[in-house]
Protein backbone atom coordinates (compact mmCIF):
# COMPACT_ATOMS: atom_id res chain seq x y z
CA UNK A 1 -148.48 30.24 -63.81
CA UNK A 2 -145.21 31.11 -62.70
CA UNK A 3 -143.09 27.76 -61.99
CA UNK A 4 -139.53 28.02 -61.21
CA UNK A 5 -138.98 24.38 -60.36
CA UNK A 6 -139.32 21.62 -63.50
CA UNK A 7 -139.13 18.53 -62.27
CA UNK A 8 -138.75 15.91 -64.87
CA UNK A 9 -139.20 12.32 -64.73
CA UNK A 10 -138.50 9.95 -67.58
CA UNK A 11 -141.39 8.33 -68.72
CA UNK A 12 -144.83 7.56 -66.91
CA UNK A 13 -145.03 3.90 -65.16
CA UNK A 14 -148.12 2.10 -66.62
CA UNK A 15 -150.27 2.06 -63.45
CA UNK A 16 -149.58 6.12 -64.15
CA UNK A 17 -150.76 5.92 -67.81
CA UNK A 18 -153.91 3.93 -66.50
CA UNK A 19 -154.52 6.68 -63.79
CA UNK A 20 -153.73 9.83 -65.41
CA UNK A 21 -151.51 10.89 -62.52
CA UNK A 22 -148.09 11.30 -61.97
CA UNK A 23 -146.39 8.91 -59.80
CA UNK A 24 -149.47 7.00 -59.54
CA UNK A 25 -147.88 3.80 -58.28
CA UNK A 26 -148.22 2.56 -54.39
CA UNK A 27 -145.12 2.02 -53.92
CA UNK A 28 -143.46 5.19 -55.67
CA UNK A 29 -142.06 7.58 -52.85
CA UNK A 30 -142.41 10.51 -54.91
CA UNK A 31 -144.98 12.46 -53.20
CA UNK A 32 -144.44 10.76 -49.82
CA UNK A 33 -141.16 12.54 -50.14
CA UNK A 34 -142.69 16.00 -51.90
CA UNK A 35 -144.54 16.31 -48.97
CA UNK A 36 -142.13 14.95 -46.38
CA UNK A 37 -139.41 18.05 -47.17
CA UNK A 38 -142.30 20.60 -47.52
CA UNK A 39 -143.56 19.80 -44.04
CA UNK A 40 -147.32 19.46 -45.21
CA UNK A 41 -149.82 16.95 -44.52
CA UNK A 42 -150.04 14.21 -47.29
CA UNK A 43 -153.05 14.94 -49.04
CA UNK A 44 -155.95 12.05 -50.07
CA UNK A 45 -156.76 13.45 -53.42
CA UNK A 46 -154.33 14.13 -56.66
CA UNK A 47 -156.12 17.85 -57.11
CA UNK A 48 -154.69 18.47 -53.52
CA UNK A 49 -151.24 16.64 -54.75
CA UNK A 50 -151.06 19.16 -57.79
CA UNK A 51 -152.38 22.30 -55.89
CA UNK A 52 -149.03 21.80 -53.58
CA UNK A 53 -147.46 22.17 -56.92
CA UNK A 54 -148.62 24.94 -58.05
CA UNK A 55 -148.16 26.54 -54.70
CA UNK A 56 -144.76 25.49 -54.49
CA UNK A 57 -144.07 26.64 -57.87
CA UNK A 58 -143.19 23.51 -58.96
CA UNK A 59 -144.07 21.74 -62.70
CA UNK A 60 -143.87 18.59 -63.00
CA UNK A 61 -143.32 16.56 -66.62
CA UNK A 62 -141.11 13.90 -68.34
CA UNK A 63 -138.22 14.25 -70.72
CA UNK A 64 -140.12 11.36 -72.79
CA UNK A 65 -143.74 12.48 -75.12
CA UNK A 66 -143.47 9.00 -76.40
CA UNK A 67 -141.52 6.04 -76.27
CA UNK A 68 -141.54 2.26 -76.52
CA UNK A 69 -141.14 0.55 -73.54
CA UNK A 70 -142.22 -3.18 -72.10
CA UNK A 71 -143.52 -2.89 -68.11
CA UNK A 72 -142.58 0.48 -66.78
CA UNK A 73 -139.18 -0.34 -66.71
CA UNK A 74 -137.00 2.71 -67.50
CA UNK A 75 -133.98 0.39 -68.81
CA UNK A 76 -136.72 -0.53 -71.08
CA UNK A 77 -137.46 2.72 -72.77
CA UNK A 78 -136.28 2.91 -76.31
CA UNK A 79 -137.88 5.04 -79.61
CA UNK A 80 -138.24 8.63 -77.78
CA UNK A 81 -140.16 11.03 -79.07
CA UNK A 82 -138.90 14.12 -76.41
CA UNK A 83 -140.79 16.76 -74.82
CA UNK A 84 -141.06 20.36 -76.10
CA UNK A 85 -138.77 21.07 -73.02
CA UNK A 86 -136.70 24.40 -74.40
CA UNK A 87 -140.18 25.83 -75.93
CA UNK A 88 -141.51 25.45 -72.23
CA UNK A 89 -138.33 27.33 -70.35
CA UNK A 90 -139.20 29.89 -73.07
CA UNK A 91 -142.45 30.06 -72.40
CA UNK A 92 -142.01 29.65 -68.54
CA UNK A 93 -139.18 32.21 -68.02
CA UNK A 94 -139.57 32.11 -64.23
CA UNK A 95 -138.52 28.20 -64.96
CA UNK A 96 -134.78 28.15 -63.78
CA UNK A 97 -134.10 24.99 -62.36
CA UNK A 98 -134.35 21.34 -63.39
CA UNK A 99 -134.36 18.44 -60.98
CA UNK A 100 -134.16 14.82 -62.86
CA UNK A 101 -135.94 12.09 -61.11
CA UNK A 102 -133.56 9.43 -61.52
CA UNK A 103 -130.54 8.93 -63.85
CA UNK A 104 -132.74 8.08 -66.65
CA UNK A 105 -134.26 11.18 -67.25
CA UNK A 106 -131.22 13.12 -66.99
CA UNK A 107 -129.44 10.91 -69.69
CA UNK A 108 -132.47 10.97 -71.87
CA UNK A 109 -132.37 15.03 -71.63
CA UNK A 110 -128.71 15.03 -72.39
CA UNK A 111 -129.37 13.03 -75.00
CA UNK A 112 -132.08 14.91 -76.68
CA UNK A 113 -131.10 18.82 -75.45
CA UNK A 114 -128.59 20.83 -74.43
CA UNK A 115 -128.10 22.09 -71.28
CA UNK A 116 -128.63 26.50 -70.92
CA UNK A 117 -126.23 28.18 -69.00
CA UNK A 118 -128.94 29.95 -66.98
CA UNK A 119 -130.40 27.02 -66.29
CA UNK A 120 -129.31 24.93 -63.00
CA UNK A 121 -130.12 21.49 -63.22
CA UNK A 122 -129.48 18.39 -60.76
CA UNK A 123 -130.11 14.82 -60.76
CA UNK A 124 -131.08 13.01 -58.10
CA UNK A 125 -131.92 9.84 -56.68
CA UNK A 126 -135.12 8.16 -58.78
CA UNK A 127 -138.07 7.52 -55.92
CA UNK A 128 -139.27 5.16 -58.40
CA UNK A 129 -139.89 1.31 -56.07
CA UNK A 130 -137.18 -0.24 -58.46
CA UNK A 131 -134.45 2.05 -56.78
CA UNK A 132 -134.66 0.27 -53.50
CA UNK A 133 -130.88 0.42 -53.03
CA UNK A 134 -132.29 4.03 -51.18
CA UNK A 135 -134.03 3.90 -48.53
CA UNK A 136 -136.54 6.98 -47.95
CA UNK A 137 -134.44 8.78 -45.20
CA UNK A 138 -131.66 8.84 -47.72
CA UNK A 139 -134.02 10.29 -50.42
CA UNK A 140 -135.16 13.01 -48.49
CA UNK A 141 -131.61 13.84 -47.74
CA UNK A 142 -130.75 14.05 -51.11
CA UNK A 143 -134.07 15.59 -52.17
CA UNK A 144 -134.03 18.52 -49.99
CA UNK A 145 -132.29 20.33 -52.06
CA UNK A 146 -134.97 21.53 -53.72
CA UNK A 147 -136.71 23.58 -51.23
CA UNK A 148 -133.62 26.21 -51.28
């Protein structure tokens, strides 16, 4: 009800799409990591996954409503259709910060909105499996930032 973290990913992976669930794929660190900074035990089911969100105050979304894309490739993603992503930080108005998962989503938002003043927003380090050049100790250190 009252988020003040959005944290916005580019597009969902196909194994994602097939799943209904964010971050849905094995091999994707994302809630490994969620988890991992927050101290909590990693949960077996995705209603426990998106109860830690909501107790954390956190939204999750993508910058993308549609696009075309081959594989779940972000390189891949062309023909966006963005999210209603100002109408929601109006909506929200406890929503105050924006994390980007991965470079893609931040140039996709900069390429669709423009950034508010009272708005912080950060990219970081994608947690996606095809960003292997980071390992996970390096992703939490970057990631961390978010529970300040």
């Amino acid at each position: 009800d009252n988020p003040q973290i959005l944290i916005l990913g580019s597009l969902p992976g196909d194994l994602s799409l097939a799943q209904q669930q964010y971050y849905a794929h094995p091999q994707n660190r994302f809630w490994k990591l969620l988890f991992h900074i927050y101290q909590e035990e990693y949960p077996v089911s995705y209603a426990q996954k998106i109860d830690f969100l909501h107790r954390q105050h956190i939204a999750l979304w993508d910058v993308c409503a549609a696009a075309q894309r081959q594989g779940s490739m972000d390189t891949e993603i062309t023909a966006v259709i963005p999210n209603a992503i100002p109408q929601l930080r109006r909506a929200k108005s406890t929503l105050n910060t924006f994390y980007f998962n991965g470079q893609k989503a931040q140039k996709l938002y900069d390429h669709h909105f423009e950034r508010e003043p009272s708005c912080n927003c950060l990219s970081l380090p994608s947690t996606s499996p095809a960003n292997a050049g980071f390992s996970f100790d390096r992703l939490v250190e970057k990631w961390k930032v978010i529970r300040k």
